[in-house]
PDB file of N, CA and C in Angstrom:
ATOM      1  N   UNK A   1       2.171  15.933   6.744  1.00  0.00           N
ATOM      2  CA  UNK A   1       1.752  14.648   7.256  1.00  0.00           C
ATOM      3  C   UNK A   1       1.530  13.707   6.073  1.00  0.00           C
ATOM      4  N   UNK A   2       2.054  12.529   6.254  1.00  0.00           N
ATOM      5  CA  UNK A   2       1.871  11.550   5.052  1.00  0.00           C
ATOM      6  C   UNK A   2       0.503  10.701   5.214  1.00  0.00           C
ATOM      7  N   UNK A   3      -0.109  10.854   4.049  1.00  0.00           N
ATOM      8  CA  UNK A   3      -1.379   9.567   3.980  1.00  0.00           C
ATOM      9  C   UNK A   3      -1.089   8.604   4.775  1.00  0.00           C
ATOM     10  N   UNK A   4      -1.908   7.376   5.008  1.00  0.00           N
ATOM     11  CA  UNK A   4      -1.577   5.767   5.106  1.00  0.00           C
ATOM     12  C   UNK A   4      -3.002   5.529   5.241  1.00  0.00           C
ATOM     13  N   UNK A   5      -2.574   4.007   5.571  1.00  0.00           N
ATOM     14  CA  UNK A   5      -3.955   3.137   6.227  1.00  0.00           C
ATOM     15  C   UNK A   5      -3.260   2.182   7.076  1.00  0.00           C
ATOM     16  N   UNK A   6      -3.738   0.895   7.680  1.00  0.00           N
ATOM     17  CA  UNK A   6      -3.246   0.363   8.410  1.00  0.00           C
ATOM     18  C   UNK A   6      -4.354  -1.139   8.461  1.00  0.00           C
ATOM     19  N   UNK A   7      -3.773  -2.269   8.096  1.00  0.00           N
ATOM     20  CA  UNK A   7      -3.991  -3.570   8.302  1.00  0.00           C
ATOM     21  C   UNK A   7      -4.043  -4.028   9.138  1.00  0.00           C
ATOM     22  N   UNK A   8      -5.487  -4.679   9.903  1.00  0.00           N
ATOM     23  CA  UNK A   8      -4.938  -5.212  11.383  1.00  0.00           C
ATOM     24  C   UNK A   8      -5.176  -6.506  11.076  1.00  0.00           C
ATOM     25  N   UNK A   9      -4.283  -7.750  11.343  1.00  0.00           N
ATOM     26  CA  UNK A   9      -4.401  -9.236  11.309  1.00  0.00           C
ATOM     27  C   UNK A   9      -5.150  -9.729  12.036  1.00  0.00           C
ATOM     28  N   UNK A  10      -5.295  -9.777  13.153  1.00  0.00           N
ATOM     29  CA  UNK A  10      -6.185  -9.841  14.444  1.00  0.00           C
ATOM     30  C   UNK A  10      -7.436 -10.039  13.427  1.00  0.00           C
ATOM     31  N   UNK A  11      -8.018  -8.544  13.153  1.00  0.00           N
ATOM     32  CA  UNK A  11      -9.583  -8.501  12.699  1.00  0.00           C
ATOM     33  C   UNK A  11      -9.753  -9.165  11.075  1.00  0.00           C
ATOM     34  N   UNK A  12      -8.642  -9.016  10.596  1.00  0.00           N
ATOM     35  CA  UNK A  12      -8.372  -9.289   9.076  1.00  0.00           C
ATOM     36  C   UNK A  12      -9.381  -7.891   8.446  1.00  0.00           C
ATOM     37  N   UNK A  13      -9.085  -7.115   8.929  1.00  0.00           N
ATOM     38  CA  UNK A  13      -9.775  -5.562   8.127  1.00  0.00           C
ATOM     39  C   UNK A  13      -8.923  -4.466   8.644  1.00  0.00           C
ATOM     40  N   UNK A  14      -8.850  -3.488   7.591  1.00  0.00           N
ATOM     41  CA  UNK A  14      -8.811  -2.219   8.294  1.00  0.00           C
ATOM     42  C   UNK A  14      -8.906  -1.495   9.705  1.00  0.00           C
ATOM     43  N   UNK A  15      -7.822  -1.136   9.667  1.00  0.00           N
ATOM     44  CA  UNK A  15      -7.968  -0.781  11.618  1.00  0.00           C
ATOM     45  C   UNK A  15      -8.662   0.827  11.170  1.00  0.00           C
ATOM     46  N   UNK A  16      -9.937   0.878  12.822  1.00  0.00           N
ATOM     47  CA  UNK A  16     -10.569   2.081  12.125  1.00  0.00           C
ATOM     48  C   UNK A  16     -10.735   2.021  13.719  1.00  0.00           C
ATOM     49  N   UNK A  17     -10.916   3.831  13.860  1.00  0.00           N
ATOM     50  CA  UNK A  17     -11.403   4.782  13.278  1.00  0.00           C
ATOM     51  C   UNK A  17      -9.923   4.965  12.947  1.00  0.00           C
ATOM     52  N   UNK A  18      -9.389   6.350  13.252  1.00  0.00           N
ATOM     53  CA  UNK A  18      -8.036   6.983  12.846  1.00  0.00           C
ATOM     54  C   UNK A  18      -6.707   6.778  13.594  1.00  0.00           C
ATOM     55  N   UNK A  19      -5.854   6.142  12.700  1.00  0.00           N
ATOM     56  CA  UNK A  19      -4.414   5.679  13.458  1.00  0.00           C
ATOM     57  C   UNK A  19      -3.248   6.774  13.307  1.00  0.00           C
ATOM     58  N   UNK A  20      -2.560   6.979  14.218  1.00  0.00           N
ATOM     59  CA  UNK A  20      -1.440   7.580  14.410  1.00  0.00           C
ATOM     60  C   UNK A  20       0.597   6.895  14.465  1.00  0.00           C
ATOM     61  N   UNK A  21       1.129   7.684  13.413  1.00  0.00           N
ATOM     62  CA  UNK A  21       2.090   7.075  14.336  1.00  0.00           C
ATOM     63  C   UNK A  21       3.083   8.048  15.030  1.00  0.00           C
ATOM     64  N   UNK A  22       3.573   8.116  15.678  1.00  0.00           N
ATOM     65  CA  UNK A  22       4.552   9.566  16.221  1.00  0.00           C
ATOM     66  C   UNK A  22       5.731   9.676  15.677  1.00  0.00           C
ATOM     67  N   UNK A  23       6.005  10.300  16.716  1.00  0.00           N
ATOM     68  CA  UNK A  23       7.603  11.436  15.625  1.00  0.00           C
ATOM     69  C   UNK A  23       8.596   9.523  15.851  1.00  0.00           C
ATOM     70  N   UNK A  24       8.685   8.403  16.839  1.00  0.00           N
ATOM     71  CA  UNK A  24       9.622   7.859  16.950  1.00  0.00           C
ATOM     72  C   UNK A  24       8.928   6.365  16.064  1.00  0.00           C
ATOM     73  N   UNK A  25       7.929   6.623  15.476  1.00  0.00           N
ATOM     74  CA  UNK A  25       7.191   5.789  14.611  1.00  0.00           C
ATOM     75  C   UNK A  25       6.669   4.620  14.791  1.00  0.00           C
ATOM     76  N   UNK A  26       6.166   4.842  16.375  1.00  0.00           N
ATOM     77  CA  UNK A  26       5.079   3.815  17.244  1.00  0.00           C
ATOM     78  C   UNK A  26       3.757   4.243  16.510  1.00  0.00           C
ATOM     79  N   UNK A  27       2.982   3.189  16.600  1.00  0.00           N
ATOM     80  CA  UNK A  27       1.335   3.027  15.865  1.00  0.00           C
ATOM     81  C   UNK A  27       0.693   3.389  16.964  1.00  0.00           C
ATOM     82  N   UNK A  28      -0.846   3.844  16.433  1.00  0.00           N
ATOM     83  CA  UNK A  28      -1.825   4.092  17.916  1.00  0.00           C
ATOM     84  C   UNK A  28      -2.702   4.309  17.408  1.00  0.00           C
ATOM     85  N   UNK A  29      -3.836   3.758  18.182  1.00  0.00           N
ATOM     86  CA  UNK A  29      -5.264   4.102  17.317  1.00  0.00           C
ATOM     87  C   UNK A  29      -6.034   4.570  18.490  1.00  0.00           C
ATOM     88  N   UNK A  30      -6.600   5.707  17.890  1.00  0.00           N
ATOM     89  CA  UNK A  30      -7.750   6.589  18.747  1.00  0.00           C
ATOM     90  C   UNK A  30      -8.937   6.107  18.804  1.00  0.00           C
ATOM     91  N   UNK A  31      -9.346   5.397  20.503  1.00  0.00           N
ATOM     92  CA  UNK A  31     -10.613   4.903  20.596  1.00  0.00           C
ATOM     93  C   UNK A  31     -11.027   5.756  21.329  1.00  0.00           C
ATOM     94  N   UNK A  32     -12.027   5.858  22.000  1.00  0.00           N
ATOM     95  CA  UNK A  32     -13.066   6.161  22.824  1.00  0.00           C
ATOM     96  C   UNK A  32     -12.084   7.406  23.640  1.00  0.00           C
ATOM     97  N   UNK A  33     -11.584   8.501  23.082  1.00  0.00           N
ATOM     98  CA  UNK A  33     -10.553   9.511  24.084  1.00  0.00           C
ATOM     99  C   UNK A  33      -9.878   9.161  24.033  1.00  0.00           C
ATOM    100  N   UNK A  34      -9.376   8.457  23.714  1.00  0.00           N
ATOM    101  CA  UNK A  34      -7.892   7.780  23.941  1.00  0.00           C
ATOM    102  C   UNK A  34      -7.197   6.860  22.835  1.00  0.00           C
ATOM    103  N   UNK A  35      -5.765   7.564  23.295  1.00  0.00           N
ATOM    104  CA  UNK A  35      -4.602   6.528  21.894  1.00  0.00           C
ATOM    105  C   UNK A  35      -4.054   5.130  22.596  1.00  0.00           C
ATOM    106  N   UNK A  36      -4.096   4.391  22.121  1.00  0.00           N
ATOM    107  CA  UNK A  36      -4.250   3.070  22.488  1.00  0.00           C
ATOM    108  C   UNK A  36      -2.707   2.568  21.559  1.00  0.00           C
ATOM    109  N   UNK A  37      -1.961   1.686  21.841  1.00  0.00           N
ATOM    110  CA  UNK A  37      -0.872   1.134  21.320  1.00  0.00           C
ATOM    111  C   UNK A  37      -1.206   0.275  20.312  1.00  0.00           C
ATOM    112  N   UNK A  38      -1.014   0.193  19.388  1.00  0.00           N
ATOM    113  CA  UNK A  38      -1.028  -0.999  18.030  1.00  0.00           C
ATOM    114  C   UNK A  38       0.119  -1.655  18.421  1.00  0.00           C
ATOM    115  N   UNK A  39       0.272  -3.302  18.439  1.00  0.00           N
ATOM    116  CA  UNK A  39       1.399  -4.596  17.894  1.00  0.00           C
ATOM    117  C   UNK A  39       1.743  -4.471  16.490  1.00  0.00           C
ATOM    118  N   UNK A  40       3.172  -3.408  16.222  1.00  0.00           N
ATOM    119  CA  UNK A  40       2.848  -3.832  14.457  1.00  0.00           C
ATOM    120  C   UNK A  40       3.628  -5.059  14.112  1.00  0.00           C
ATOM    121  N   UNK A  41       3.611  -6.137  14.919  1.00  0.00           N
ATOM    122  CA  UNK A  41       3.601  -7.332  14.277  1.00  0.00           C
ATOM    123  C   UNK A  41       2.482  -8.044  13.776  1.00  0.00           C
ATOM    124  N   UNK A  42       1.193  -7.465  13.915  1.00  0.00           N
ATOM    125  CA  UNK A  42       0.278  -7.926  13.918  1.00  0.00           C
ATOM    126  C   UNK A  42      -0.344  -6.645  12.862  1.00  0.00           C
ATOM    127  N   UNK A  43      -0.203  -5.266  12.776  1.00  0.00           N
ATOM    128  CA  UNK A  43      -0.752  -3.881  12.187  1.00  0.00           C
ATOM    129  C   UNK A  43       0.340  -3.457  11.116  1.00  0.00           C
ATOM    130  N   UNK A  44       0.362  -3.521   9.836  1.00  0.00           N
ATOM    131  CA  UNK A  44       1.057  -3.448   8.837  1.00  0.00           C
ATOM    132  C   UNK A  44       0.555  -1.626   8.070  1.00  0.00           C
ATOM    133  N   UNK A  45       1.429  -1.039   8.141  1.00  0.00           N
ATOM    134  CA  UNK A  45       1.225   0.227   7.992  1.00  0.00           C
ATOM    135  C   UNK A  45       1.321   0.319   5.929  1.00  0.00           C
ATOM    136  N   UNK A  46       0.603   0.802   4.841  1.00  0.00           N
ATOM    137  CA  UNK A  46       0.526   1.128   3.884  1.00  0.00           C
ATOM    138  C   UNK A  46       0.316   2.747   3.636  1.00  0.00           C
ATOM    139  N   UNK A  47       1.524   3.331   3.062  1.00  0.00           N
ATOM    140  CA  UNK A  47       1.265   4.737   2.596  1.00  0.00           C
ATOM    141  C   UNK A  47       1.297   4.803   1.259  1.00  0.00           C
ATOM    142  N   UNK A  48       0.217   6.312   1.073  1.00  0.00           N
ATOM    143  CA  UNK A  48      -0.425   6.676  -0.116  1.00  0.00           C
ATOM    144  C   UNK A  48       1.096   7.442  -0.863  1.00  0.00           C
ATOM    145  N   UNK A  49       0.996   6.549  -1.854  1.00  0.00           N
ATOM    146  CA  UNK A  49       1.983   7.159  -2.939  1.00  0.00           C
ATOM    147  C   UNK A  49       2.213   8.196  -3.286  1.00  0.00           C
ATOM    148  N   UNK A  50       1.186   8.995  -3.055  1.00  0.00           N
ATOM    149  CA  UNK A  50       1.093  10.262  -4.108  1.00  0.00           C
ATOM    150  C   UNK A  50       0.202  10.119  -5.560  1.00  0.00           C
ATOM    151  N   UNK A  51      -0.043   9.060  -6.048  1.00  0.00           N
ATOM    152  CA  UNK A  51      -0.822   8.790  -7.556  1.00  0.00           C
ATOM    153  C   UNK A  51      -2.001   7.706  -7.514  1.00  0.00           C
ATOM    154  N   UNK A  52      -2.332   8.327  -8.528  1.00  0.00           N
ATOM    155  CA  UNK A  52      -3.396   7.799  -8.894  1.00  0.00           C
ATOM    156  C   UNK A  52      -3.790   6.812 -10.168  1.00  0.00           C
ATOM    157  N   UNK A  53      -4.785   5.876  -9.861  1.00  0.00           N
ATOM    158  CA  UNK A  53      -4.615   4.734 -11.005  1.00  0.00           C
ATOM    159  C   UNK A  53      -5.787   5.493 -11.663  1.00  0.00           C
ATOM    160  N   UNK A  54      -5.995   4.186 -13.120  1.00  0.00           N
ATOM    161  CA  UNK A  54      -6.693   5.086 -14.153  1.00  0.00           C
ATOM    162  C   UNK A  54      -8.000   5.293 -13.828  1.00  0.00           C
ATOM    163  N   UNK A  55      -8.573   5.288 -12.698  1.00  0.00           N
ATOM    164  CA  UNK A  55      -9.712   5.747 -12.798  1.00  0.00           C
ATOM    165  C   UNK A  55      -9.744   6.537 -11.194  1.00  0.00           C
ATOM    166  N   UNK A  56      -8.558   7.099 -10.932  1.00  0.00           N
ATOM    167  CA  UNK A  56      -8.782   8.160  -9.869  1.00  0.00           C
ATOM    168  C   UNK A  56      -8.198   7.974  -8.914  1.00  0.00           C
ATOM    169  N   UNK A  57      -8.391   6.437  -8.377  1.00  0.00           N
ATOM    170  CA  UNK A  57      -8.365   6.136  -6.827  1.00  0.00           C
ATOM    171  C   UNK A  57      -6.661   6.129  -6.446  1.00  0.00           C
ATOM    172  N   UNK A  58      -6.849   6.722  -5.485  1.00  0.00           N
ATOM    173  CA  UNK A  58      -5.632   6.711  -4.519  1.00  0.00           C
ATOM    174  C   UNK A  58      -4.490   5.221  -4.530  1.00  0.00           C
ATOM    175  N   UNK A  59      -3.184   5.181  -5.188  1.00  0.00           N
ATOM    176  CA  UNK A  59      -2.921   4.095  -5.057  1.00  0.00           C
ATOM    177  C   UNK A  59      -2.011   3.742  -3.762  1.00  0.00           C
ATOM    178  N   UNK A  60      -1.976   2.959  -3.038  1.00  0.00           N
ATOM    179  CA  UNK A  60      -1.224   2.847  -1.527  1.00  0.00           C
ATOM    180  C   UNK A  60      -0.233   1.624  -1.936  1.00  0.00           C
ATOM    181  N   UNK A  61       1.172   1.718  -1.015  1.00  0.00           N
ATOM    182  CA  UNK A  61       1.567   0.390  -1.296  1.00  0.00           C
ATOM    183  C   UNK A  61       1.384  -0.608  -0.627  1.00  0.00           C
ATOM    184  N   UNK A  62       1.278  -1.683  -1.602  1.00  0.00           N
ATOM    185  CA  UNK A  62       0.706  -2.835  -1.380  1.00  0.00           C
ATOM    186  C   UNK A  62      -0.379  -3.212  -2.124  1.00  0.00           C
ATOM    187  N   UNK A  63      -1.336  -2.483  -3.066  1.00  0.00           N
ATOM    188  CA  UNK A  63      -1.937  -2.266  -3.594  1.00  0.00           C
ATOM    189  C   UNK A  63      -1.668  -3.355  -4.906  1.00  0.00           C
ATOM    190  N   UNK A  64      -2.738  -3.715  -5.285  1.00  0.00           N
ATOM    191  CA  UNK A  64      -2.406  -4.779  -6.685  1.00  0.00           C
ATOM    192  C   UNK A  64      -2.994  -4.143  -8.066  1.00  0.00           C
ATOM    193  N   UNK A  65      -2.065  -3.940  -8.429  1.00  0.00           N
ATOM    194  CA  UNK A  65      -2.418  -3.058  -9.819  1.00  0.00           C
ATOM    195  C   UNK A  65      -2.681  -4.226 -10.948  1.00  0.00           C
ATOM    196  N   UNK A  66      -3.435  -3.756 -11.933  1.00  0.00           N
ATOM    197  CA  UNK A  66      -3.137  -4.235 -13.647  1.00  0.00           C
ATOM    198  C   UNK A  66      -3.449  -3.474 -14.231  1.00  0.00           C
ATOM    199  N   UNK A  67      -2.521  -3.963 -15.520  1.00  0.00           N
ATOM    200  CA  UNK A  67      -2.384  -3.636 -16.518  1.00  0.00           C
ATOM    201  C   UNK A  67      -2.814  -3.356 -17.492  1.00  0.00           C
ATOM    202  N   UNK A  68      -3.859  -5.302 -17.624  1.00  0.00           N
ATOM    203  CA  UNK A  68      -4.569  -5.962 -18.569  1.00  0.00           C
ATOM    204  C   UNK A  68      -3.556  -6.978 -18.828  1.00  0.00           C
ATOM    205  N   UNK A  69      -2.588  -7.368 -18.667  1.00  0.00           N
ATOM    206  CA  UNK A  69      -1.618  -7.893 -18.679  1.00  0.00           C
ATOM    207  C   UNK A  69      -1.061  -8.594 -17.327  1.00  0.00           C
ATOM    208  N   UNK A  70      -0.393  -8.137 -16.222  1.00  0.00           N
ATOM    209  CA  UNK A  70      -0.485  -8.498 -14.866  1.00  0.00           C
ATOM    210  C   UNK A  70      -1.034  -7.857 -13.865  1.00  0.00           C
ATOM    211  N   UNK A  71      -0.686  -8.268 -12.636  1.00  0.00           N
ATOM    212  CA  UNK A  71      -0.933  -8.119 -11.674  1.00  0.00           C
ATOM    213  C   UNK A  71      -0.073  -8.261 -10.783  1.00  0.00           C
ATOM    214  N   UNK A  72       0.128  -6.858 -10.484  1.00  0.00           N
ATOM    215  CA  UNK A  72       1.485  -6.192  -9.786  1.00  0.00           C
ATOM    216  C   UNK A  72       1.270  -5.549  -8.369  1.00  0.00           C
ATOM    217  N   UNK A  73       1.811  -6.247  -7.154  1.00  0.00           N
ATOM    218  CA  UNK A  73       1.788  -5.449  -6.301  1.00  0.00           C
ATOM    219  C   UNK A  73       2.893  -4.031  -5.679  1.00  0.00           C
ATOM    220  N   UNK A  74       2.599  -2.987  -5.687  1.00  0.00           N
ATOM    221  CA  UNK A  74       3.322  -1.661  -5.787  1.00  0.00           C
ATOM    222  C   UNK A  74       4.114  -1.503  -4.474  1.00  0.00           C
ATOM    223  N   UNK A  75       5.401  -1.175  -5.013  1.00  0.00           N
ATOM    224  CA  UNK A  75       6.043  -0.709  -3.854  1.00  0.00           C
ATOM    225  C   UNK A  75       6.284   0.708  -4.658  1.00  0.00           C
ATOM    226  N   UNK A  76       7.154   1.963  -3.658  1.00  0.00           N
ATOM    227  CA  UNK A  76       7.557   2.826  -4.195  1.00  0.00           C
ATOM    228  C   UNK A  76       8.640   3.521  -3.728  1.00  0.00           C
ATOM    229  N   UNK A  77       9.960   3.691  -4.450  1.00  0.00           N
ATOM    230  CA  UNK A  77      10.845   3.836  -4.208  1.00  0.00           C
ATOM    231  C   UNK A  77      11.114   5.538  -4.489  1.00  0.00           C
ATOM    232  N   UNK A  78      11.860   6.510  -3.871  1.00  0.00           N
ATOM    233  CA  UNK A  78      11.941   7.659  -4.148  1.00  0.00           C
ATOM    234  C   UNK A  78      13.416   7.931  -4.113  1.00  0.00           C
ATOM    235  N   UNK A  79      14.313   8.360  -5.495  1.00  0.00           N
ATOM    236  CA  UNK A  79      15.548   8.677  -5.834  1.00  0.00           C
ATOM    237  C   UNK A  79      15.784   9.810  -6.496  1.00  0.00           C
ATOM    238  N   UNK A  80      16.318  10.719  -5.548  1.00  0.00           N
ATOM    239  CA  UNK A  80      16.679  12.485  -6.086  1.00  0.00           C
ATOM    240  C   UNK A  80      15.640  13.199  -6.707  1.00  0.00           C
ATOM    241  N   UNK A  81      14.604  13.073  -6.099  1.00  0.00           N
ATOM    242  CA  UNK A  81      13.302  13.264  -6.602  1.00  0.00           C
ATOM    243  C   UNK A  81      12.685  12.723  -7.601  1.00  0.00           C
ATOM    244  N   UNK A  82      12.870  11.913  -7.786  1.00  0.00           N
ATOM    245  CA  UNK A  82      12.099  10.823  -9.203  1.00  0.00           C
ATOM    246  C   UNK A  82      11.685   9.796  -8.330  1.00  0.00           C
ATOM    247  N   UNK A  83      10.328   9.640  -8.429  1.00  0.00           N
ATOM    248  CA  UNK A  83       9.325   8.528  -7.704  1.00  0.00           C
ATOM    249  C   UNK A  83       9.684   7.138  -8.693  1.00  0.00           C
ATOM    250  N   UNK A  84       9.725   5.946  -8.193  1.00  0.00           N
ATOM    251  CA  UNK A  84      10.112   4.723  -8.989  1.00  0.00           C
ATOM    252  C   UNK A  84       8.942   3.475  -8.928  1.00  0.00           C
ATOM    253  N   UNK A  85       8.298   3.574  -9.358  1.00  0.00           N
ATOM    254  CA  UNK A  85       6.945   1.815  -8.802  1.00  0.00           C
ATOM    255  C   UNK A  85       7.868   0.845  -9.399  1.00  0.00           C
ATOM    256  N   UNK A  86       7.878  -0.261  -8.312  1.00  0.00           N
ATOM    257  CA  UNK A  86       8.514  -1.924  -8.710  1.00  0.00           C
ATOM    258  C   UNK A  86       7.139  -2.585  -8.524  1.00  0.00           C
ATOM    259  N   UNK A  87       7.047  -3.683  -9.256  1.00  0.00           N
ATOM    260  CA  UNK A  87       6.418  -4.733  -9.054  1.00  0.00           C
ATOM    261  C   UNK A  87       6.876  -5.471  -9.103  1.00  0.00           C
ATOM    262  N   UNK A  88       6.787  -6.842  -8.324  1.00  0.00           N
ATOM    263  CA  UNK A  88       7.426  -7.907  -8.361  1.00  0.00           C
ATOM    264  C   UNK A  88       8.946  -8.110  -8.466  1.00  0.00           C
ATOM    265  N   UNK A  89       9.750  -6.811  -8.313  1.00  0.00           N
ATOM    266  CA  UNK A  89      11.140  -6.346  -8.240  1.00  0.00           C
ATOM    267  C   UNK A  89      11.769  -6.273  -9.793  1.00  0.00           C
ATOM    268  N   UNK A  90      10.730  -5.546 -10.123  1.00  0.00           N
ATOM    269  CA  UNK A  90      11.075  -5.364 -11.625  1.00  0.00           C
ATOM    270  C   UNK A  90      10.482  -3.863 -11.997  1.00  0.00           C
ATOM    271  N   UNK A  91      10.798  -2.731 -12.325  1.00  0.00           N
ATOM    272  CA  UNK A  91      10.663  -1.390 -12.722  1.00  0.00           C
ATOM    273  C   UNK A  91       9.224  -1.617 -13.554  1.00  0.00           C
ATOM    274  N   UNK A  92       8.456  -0.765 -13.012  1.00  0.00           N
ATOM    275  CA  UNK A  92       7.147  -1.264 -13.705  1.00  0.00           C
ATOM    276  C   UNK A  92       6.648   0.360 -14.238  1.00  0.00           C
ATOM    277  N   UNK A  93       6.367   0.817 -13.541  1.00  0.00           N
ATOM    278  CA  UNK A  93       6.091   1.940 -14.302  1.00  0.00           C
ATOM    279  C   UNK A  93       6.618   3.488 -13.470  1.00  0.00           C
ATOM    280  N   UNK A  94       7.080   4.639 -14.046  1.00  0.00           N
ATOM    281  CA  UNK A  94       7.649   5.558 -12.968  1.00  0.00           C
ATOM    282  C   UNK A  94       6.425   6.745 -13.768  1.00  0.00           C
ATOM    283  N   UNK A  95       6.510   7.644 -12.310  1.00  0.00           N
ATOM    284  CA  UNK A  95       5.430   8.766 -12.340  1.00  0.00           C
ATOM    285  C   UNK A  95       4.459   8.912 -12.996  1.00  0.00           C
ATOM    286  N   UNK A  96       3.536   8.282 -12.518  1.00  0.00           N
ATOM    287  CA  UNK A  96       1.903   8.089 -13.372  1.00  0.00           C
ATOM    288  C   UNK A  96       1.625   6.348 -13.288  1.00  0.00           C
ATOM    289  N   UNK A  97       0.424   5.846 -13.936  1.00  0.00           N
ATOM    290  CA  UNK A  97       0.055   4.044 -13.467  1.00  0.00           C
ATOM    291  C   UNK A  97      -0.874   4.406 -14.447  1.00  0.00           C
ATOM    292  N   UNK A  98      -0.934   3.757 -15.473  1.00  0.00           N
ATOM    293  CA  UNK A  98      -1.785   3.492 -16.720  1.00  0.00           C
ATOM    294  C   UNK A  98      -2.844   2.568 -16.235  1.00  0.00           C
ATOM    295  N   UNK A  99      -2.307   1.852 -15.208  1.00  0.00           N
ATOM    296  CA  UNK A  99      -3.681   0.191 -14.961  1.00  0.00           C
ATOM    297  C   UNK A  99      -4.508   1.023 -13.687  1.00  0.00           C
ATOM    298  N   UNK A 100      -4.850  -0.182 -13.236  1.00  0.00           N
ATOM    299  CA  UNK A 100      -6.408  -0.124 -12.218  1.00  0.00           C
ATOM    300  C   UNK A 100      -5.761  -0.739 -11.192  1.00  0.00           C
ATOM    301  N   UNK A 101      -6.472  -0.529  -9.709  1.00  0.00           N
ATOM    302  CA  UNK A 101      -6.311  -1.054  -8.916  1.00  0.00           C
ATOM    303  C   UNK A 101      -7.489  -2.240  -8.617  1.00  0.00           C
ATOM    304  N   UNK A 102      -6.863  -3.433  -8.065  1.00  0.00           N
ATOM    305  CA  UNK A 102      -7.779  -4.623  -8.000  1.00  0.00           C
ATOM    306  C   UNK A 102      -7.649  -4.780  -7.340  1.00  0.00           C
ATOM    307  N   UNK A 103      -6.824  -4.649  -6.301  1.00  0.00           N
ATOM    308  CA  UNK A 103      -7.193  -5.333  -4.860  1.00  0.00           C
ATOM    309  C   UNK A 103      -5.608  -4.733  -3.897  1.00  0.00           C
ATOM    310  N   UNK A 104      -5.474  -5.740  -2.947  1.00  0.00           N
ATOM    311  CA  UNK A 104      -4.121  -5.337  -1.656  1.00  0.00           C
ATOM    312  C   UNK A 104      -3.877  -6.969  -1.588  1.00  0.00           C
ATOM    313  N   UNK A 105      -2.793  -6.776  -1.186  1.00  0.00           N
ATOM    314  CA  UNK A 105      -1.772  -7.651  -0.884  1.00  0.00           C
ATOM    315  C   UNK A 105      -2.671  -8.509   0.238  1.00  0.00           C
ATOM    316  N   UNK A 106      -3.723  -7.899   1.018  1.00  0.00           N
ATOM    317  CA  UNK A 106      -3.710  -8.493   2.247  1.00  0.00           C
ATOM    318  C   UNK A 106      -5.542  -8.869   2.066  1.00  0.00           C
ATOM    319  N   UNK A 107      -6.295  -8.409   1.249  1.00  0.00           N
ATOM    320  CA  UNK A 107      -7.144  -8.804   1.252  1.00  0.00           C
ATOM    321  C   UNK A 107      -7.979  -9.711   0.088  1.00  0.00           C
ATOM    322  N   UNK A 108      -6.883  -9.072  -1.405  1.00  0.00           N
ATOM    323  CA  UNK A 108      -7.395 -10.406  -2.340  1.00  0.00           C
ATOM    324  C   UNK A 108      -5.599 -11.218  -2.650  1.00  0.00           C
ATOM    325  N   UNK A 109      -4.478 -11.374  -1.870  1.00  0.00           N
ATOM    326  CA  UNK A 109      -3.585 -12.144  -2.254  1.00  0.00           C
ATOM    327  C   UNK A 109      -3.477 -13.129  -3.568  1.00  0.00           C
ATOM    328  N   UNK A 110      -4.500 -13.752  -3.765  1.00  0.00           N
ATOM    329  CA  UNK A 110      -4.825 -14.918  -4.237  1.00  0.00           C
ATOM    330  C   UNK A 110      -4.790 -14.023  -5.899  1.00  0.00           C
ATOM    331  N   UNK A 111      -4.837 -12.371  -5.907  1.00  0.00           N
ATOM    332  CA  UNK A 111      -5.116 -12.123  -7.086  1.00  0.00           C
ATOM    333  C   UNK A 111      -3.651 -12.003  -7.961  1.00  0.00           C
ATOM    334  N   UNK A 112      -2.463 -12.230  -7.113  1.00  0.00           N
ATOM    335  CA  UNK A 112      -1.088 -12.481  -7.484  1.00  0.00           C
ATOM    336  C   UNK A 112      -0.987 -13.810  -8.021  1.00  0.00           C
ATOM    337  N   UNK A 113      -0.003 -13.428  -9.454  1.00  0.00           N
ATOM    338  CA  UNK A 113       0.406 -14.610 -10.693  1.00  0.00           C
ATOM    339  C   UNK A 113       1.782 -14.532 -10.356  1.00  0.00           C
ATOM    340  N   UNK A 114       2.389 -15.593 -10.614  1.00  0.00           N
ATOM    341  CA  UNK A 114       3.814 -15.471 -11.041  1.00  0.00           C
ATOM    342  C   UNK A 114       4.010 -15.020 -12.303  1.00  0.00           C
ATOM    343  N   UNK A 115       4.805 -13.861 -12.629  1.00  0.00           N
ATOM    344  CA  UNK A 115       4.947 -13.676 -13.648  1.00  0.00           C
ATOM    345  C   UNK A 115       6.492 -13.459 -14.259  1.00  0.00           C
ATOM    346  N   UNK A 116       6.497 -13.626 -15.457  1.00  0.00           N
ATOM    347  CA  UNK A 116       8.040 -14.088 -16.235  1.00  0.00           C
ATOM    348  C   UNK A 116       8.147 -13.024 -16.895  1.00  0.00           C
ATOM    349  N   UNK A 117       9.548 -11.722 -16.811  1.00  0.00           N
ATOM    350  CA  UNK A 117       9.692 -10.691 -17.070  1.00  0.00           C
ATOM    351  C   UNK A 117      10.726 -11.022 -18.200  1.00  0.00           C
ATOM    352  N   UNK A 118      10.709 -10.650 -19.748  1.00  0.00           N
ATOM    353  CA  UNK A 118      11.673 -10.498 -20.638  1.00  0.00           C
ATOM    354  C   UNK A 118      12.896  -9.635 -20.173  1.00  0.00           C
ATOM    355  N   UNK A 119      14.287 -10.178 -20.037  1.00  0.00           N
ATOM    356  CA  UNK A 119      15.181  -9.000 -19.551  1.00  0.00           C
ATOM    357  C   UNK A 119      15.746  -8.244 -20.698  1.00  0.00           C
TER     358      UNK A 119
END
């Protein structure tokens, strides 16, 4: 079973308690006995990478990393078994994350720079 979390727009927080998605990759969140349907036009699904930033925490994508330098939001790409992080569509770092996590895409946005990559 793969990690995640799940963004709900509606509340602008974390959809809680525990979300599901099934084998045909519909969302659902378990309330009160019962699985209930998520809109994922509205519920944005983030899974856990597998790694960890420099001080432990679980990094998910979407996640806004730095450096000390920028501020990169993580995607993660997986090719013949070699895990790949892009930021900003530029190869940022592969297997392992030297920086910190500062925030998500969806709750500090504002912490994204444009930034100018030497080719």
């Amino acid at each position: 079973m793969r990690k995640f979390r799940v963004w709900c727009e509606m509340n602008n927080a974390w959809a809680r308690p525990k979300c599901l998605i099934d084998q045909d990759g519909r969302l659902f969140q378990y309330r009160k006995g019962d699985l209930e349907p998520l809109n994922p036009k509205n519920h944005h699904v983030q899974f856990f990478t597998g790694l960890l930033d420099k001080s432990d925490k679980e990094v998910y994508v979407g996640d806004i990393v730095s450096d000390g330098f920028h501020s990169l939001p993580i995607t993660v790409n997986d090719f013949h078994g070699y895990r790949f992080m892009w930021g900003k569509d530029q190869l940022y770092k592969s297997i392992g994350i030297d920086g910190e996590i500062i925030g998500n895409i969806f709750e500090q946005p504002g912490l994204l720079k444009e930034t100018k990559y030497d080719s």
